[in-house]
N, C-alpha and C. Protein backbone atom coordinates (compact mmCIF):
# COMPACT_ATOMS: atom_id res chain seq x y z
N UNK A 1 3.41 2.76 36.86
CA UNK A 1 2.20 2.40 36.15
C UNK A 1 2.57 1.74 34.84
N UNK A 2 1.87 0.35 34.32
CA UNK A 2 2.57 -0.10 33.56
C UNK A 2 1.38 0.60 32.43
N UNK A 3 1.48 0.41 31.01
CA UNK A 3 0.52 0.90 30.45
C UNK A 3 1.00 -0.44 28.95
N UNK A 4 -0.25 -0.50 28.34
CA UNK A 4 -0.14 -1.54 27.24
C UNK A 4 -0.78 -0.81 26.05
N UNK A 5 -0.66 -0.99 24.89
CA UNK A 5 -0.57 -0.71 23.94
C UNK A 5 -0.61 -1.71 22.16
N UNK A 6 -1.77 -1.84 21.74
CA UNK A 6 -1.52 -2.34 20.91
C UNK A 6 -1.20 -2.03 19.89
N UNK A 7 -0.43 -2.80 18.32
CA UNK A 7 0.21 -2.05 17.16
C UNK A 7 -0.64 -3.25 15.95
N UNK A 8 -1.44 -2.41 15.09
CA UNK A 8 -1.44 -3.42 13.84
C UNK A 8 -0.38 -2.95 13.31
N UNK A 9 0.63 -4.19 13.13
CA UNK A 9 1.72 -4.24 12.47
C UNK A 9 0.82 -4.37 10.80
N UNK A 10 0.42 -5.05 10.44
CA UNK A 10 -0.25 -5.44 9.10
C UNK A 10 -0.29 -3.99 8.66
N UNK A 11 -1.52 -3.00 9.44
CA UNK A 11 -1.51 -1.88 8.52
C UNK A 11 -0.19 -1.01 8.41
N UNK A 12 1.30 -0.77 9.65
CA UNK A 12 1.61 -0.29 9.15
C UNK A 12 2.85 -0.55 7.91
N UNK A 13 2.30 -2.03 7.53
CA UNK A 13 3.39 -2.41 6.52
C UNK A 13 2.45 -1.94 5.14
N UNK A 14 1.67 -1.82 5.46
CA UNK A 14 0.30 -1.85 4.12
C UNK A 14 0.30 -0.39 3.75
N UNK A 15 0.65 0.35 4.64
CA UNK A 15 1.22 1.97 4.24
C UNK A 15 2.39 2.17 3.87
N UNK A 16 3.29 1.21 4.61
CA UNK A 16 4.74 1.66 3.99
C UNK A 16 5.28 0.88 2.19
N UNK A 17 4.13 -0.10 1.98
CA UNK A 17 3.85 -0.39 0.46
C UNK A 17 3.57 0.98 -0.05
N UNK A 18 2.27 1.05 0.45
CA UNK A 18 1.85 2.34 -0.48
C UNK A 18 3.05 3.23 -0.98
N UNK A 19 3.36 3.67 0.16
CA UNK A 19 3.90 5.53 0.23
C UNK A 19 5.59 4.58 -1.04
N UNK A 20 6.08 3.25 -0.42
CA UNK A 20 7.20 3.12 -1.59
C UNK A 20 6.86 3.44 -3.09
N UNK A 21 5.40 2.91 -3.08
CA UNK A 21 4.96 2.49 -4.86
C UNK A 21 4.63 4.05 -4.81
N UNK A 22 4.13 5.47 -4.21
CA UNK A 22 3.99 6.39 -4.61
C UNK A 22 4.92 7.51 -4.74
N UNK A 23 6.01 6.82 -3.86
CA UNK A 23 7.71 7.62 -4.35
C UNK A 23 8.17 6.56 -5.41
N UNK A 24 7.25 5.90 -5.84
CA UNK A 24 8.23 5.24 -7.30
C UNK A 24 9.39 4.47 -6.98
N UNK A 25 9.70 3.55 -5.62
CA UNK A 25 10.48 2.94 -5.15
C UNK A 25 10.87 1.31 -5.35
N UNK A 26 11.33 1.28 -6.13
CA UNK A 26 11.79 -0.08 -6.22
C UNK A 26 11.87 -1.24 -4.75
N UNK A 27 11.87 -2.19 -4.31
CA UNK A 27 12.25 -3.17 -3.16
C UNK A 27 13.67 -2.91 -3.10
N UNK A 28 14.47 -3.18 -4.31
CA UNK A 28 15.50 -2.94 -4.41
C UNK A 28 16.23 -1.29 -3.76
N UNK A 29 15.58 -0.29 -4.53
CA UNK A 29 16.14 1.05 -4.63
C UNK A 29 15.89 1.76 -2.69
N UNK A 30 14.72 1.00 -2.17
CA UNK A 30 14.12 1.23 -0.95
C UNK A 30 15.87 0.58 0.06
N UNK A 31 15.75 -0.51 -0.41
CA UNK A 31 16.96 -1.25 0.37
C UNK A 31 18.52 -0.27 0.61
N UNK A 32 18.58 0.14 -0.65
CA UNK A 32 19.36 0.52 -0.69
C UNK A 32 19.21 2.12 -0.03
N UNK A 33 18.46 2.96 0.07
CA UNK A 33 18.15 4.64 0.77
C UNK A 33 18.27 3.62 2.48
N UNK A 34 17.53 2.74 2.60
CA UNK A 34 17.30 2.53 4.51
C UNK A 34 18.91 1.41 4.63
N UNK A 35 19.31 1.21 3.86
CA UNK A 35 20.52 0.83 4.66
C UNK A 35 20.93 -1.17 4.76
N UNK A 36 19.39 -1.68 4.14
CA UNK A 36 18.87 -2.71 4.74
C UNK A 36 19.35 -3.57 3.24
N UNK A 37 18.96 -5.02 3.26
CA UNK A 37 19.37 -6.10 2.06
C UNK A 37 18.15 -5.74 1.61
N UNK A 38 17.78 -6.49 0.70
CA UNK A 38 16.29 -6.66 -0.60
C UNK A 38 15.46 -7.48 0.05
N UNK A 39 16.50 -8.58 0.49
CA UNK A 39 15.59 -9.84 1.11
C UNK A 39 15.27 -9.26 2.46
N UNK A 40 15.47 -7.86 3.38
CA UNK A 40 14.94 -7.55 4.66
C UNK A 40 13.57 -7.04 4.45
N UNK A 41 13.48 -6.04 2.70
CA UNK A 41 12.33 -5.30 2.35
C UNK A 41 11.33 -6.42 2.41
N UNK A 42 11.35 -7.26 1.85
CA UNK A 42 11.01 -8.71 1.02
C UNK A 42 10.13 -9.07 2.24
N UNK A 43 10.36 -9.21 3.33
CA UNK A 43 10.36 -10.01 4.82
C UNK A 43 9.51 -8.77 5.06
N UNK A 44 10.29 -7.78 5.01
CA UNK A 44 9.24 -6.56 5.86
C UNK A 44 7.27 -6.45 5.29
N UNK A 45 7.68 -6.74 4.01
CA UNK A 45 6.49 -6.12 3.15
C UNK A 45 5.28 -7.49 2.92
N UNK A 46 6.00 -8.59 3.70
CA UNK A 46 5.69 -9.85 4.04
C UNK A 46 4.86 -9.84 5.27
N UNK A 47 5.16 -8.82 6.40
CA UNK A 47 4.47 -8.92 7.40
C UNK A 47 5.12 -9.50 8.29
N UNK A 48 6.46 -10.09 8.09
CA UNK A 48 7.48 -10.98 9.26
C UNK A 48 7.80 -9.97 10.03
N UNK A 49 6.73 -10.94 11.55
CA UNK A 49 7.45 -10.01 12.64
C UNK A 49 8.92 -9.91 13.61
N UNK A 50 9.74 -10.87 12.90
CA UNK A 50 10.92 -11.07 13.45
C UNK A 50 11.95 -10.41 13.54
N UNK A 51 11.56 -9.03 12.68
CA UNK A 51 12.48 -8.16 12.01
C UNK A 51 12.91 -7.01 13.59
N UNK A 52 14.26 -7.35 13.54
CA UNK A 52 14.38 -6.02 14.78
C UNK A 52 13.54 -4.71 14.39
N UNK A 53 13.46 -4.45 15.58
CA UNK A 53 12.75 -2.62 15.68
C UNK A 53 13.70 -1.38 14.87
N UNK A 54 15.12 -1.86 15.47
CA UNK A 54 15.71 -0.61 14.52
C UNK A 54 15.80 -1.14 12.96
N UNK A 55 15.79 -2.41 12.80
CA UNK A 55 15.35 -2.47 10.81
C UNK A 55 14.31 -1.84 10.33
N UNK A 56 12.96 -2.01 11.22
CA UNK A 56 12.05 -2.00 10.51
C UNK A 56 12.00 -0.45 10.68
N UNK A 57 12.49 0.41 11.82
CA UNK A 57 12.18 2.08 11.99
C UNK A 57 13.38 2.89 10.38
N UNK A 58 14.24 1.69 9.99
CA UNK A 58 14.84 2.41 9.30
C UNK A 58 14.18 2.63 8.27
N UNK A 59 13.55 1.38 7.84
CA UNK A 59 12.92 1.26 6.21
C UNK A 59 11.73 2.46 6.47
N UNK A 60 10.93 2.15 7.62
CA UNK A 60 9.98 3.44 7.72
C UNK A 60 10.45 4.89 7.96
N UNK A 61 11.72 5.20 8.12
CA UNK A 61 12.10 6.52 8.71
C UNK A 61 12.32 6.51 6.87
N UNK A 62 12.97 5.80 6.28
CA UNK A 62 13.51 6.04 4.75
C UNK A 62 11.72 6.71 4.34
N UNK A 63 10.85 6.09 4.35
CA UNK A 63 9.49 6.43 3.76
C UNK A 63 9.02 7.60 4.25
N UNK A 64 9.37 7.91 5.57
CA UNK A 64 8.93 9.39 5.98
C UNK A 64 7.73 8.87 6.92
N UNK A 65 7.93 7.80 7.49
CA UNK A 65 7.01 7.41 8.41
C UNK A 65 7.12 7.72 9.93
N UNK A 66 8.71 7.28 10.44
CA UNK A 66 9.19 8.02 11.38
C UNK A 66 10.36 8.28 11.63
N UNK A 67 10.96 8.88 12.43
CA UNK A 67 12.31 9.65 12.48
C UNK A 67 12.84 8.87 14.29
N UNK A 68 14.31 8.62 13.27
CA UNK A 68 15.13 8.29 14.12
C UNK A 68 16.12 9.08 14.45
């Protein structure tokens, strides 16, 4: 059974703003806890969907969004 599923990507970049600016997280300081460059946050918080899945689960696992 195949099953489909849609994702607003938009909102969940629009939360993972939030929750950075409410741990007091720099673009920079974020980059550096998930592992990732400045210019990946930059792209992420941009809404670019080009970003592999395990980049973008890192920056969100760093926020407490999800666990890898």
């Amino acid at each position: 059974m195949e099953r489909h599923f849609q994702l607003n990507w938009q909102s969940f970049v629009q939360e993972a703003i939030q929750k950075r600016k409410e741990q007091r997280l720099t673009q920079a300081h974020l980059a550096v806890l998930s592992g990732v460059s400045k210019p990946t946050i930059v792209a992420f918080e941009h809404g670019k969907t080009s970003l592999k899945l395990e980049t973008a689960l890192k920056i969100l696992s760093t926020l407490g969004m999800a666990k890898i």
